[in-house]
C-alpha atoms as a PDB file:
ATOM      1  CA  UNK A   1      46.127-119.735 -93.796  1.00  0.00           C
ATOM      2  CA  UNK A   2      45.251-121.818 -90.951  1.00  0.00           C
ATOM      3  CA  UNK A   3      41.954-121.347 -89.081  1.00  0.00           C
ATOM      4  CA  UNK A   4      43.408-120.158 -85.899  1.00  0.00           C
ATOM      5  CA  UNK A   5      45.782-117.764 -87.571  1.00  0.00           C
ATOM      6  CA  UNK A   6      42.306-116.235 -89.138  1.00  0.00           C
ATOM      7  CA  UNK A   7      40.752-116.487 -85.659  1.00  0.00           C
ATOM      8  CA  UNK A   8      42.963-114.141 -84.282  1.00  0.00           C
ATOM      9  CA  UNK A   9      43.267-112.039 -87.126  1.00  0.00           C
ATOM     10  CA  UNK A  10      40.132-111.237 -86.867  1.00  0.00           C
ATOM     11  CA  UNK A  11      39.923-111.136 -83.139  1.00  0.00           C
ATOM     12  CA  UNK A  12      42.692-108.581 -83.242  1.00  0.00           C
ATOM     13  CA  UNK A  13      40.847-106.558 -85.785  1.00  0.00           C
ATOM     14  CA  UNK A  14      37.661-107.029 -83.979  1.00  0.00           C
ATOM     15  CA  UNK A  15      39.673-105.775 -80.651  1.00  0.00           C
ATOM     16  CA  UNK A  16      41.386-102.565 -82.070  1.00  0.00           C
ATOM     17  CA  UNK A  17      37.677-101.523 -83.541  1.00  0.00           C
ATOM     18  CA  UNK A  18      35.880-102.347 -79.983  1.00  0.00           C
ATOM     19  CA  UNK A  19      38.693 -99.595 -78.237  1.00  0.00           C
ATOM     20  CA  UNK A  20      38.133 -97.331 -81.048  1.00  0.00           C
ATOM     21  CA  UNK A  21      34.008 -97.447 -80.226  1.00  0.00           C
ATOM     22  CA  UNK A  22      34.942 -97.491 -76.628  1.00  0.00           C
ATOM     23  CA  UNK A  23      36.814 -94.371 -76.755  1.00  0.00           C
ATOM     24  CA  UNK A  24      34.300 -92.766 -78.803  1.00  0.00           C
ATOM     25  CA  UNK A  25      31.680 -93.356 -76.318  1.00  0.00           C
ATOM     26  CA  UNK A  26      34.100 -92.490 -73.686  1.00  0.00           C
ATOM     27  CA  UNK A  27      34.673 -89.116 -75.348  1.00  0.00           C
ATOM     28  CA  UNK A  28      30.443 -88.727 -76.236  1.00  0.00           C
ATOM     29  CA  UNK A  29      30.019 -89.582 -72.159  1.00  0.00           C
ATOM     30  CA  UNK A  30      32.449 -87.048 -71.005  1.00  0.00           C
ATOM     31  CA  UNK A  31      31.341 -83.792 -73.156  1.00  0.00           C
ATOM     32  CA  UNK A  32      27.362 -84.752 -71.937  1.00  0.00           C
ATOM     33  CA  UNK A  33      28.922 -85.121 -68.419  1.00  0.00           C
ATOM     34  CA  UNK A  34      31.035 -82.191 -68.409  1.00  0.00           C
ATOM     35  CA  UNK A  35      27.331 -80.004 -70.107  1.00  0.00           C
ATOM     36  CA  UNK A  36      25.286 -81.687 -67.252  1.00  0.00           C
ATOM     37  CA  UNK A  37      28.036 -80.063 -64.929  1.00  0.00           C
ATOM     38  CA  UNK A  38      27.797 -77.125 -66.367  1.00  0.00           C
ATOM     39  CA  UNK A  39      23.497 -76.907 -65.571  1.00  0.00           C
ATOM     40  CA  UNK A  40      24.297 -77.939 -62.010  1.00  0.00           C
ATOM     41  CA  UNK A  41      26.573 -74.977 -61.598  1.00  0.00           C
ATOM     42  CA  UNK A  42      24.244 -72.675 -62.986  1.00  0.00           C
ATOM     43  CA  UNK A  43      21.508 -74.379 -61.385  1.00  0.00           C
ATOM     44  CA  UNK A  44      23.368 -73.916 -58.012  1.00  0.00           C
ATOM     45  CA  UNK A  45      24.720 -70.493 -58.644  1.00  0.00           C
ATOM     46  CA  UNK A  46      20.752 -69.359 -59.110  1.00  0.00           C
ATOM     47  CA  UNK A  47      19.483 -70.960 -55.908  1.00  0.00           C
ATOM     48  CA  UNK A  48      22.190 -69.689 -54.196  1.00  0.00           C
ATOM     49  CA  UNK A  49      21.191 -66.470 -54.978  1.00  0.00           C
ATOM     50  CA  UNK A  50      17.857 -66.597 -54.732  1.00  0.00           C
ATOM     51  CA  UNK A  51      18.417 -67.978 -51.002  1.00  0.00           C
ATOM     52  CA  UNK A  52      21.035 -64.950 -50.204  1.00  0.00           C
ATOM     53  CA  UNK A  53      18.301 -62.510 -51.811  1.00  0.00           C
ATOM     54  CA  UNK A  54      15.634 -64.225 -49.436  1.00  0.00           C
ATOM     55  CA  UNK A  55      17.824 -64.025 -46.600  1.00  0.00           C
ATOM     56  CA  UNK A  56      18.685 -60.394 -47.423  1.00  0.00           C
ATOM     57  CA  UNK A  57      14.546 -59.519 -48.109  1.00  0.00           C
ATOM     58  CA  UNK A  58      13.495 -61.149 -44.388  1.00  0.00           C
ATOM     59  CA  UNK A  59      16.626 -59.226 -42.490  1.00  0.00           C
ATOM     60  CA  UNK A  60      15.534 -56.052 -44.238  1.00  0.00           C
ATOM     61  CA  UNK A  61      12.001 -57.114 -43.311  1.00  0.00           C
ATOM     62  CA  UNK A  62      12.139 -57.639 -39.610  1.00  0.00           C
ATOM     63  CA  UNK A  63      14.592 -54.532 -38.553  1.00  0.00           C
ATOM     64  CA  UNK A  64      11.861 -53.084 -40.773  1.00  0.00           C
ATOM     65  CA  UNK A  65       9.172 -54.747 -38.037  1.00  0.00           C
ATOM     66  CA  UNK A  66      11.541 -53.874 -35.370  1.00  0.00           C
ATOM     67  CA  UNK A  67      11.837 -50.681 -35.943  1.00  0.00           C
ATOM     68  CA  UNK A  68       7.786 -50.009 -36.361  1.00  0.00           C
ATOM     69  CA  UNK A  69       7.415 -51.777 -33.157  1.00  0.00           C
ATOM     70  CA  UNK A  70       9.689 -49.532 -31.273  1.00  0.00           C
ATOM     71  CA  UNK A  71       8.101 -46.650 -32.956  1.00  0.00           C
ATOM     72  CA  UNK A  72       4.634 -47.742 -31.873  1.00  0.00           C
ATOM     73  CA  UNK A  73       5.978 -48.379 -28.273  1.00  0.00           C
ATOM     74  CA  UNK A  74       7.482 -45.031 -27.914  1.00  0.00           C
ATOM     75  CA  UNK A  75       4.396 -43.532 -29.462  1.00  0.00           C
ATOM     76  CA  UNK A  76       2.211 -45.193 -26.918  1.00  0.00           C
ATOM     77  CA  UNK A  77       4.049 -44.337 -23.987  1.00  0.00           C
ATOM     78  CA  UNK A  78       3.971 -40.541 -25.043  1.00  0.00           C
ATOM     79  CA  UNK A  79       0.375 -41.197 -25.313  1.00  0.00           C
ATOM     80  CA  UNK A  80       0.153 -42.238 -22.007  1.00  0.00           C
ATOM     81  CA  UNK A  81       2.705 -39.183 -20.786  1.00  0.00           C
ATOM     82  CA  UNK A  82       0.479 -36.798 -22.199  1.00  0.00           C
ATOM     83  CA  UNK A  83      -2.748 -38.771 -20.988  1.00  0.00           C
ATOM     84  CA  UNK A  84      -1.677 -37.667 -16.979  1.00  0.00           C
ATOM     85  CA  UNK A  85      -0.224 -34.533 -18.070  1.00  0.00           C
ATOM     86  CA  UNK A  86      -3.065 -33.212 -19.429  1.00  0.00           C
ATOM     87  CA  UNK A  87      -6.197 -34.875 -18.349  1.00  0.00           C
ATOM     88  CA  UNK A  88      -8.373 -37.417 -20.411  1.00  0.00           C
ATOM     89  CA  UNK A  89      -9.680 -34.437 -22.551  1.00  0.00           C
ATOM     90  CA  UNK A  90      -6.798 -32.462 -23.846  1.00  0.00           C
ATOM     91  CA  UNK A  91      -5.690 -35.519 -25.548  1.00  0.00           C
ATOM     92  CA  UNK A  92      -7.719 -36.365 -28.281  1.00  0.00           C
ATOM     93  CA  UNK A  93      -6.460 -32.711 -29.643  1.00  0.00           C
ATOM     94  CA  UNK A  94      -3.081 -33.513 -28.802  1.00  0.00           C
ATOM     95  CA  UNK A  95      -3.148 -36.842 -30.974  1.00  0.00           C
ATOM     96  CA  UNK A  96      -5.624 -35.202 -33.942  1.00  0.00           C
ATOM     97  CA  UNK A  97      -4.706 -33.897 -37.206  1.00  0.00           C
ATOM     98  CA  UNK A  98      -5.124 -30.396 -35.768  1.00  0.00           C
ATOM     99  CA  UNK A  99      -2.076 -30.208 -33.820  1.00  0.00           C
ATOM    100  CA  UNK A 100      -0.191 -29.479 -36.615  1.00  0.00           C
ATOM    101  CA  UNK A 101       2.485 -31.740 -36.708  1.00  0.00           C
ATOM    102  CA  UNK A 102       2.615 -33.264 -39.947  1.00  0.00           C
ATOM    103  CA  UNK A 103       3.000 -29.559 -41.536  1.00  0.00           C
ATOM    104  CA  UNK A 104       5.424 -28.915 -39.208  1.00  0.00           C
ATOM    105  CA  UNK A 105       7.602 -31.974 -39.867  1.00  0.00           C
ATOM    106  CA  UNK A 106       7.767 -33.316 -36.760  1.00  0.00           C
ATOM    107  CA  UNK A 107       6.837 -36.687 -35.796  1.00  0.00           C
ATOM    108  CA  UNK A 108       3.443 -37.429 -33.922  1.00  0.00           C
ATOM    109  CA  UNK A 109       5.813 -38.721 -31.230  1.00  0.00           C
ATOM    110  CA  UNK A 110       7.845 -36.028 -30.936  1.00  0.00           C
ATOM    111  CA  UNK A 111       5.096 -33.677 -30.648  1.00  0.00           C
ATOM    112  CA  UNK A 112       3.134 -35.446 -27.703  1.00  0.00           C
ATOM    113  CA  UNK A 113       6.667 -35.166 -25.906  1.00  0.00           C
ATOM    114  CA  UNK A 114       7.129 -31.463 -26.469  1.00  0.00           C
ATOM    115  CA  UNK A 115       3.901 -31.156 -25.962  1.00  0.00           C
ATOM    116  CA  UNK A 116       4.428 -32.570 -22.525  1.00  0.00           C
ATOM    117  CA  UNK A 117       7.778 -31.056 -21.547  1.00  0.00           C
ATOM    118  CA  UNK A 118       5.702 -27.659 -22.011  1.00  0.00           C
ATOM    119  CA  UNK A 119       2.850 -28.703 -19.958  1.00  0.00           C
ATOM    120  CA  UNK A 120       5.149 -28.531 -17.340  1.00  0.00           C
ATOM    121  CA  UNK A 121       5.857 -24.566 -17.837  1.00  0.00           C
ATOM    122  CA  UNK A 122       2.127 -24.290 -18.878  1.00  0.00           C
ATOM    123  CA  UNK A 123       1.282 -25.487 -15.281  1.00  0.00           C
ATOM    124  CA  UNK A 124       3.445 -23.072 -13.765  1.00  0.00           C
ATOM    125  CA  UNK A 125       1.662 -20.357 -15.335  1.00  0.00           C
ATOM    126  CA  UNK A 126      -1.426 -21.606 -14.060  1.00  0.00           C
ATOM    127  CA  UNK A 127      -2.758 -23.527 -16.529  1.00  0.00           C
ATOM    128  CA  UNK A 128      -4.944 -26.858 -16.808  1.00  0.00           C
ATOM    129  CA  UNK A 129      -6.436 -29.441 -18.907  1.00  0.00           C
ATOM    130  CA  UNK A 130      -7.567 -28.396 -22.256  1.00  0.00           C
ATOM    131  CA  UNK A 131      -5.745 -24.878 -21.689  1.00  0.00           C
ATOM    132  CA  UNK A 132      -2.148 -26.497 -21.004  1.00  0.00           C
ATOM    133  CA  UNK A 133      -2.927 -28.643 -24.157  1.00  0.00           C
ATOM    134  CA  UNK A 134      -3.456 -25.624 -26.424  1.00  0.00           C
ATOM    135  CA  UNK A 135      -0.511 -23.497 -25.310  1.00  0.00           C
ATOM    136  CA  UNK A 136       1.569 -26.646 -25.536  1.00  0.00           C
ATOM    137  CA  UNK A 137       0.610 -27.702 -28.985  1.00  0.00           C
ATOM    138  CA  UNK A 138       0.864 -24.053 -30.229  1.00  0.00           C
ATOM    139  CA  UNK A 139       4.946 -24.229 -29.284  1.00  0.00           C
ATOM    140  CA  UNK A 140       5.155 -27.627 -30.587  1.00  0.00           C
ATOM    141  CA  UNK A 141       3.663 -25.791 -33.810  1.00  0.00           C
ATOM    142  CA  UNK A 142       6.096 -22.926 -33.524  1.00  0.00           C
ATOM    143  CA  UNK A 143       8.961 -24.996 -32.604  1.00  0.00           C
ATOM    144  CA  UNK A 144       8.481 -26.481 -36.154  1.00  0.00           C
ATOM    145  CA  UNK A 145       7.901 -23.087 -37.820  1.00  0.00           C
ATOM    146  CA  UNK A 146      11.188 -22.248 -36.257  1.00  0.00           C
ATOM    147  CA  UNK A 147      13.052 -25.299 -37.853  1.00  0.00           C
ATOM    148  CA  UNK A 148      11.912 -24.970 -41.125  1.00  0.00           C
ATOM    149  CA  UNK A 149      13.081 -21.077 -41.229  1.00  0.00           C
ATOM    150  CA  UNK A 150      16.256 -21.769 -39.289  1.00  0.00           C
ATOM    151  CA  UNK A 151      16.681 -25.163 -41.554  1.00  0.00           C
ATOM    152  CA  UNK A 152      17.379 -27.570 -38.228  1.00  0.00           C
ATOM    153  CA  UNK A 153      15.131 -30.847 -37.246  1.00  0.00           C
ATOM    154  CA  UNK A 154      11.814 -30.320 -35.246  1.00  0.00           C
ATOM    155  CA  UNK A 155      14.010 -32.598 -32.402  1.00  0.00           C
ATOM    156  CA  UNK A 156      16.375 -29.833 -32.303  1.00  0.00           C
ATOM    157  CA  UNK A 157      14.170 -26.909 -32.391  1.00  0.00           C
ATOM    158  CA  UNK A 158      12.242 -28.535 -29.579  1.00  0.00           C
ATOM    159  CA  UNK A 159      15.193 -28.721 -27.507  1.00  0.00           C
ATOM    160  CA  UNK A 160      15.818 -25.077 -28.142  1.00  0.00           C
ATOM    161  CA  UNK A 161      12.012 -23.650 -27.049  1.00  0.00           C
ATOM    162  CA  UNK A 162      12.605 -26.185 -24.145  1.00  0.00           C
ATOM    163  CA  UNK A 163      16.084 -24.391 -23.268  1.00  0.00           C
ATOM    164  CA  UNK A 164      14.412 -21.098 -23.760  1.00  0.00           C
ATOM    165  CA  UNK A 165      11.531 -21.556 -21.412  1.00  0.00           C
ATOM    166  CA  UNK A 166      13.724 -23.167 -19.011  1.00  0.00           C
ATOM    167  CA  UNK A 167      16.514 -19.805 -18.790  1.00  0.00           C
END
């Protein structure tokens, strides 16, 4: 056998083995691709979430923030309604613990603005200041009495005492 006949024998041989290794690596390179795929996926799947979840927490925070400012707002202004309804000194009562209006279920809000609306009747029966303020804060108390024994909200209750007085 000639030289160059065993040359090319053996580059032939040498050739089929090389594509064999080559598509063995080939094969190796795409399964560790196709895992490293995989961890990106999951990888993105998580951070996607996590961002939605983020986005969700901070839109559930600020109508949260929203809604406490508007309640402070409307809270103030009744403040102030009751403030030159009644005279600097029937306030503090009107805003304290004594009122009543936690056991009564209605809001501190809600109760400065009954109590207000009846300051207006109070007035017409002659009374002032700290006298208004206790009449009106004893309806606010009975307008609550009457919606827990009726079973309607303290809103709706004052609304009724309001009709009432008014005929």
């Amino acid at each position: 056998m000639a030289l160059t006949e065993r040359l090319q024998i053996l580059v032939t041989a040498d050739a089929k083995g090389a594509a064999s290794e080559f598509k063995k690596v080939g094969a190796t390179a795409d399964r560790e691709l196709g895992r490293a795929d995989d961890r990106v996926k999951k990888l993105s799947a998580g951070l996607t979430s996590f961002g939605t979840q983020t986005v969700l927490a901070a839109g559930v925070a600020g109508v949260g923030l929203y809604k406490a400012a508007n309640a402070a707002s409307a809270y103030g202004e009744q403040v102030s309604r009751a403030t030159k309804t009644f005279g600097d000194e029937a306030v503090p009562e009107l805003r304290s613990s004594r009122c009543g209006c936690e056991t009564a279920g209605i809001s501190k809000t809600a109760a400065l603005q009954g109590a207000s609306t009846f300051a207006a009747f109070a007035k017409q029966a002659g009374l002032v200041g700290p006298a208004a303020a206790e009449m009106s804060t004893n309806l606010v108390q009975l307008a609550g009495d009457f919606a827990s024994f009726v079973d309607i909200s303290a809103e709706n209750a004052l609304t009724v005492f309001t009709s009432a007085l008014v005929g």
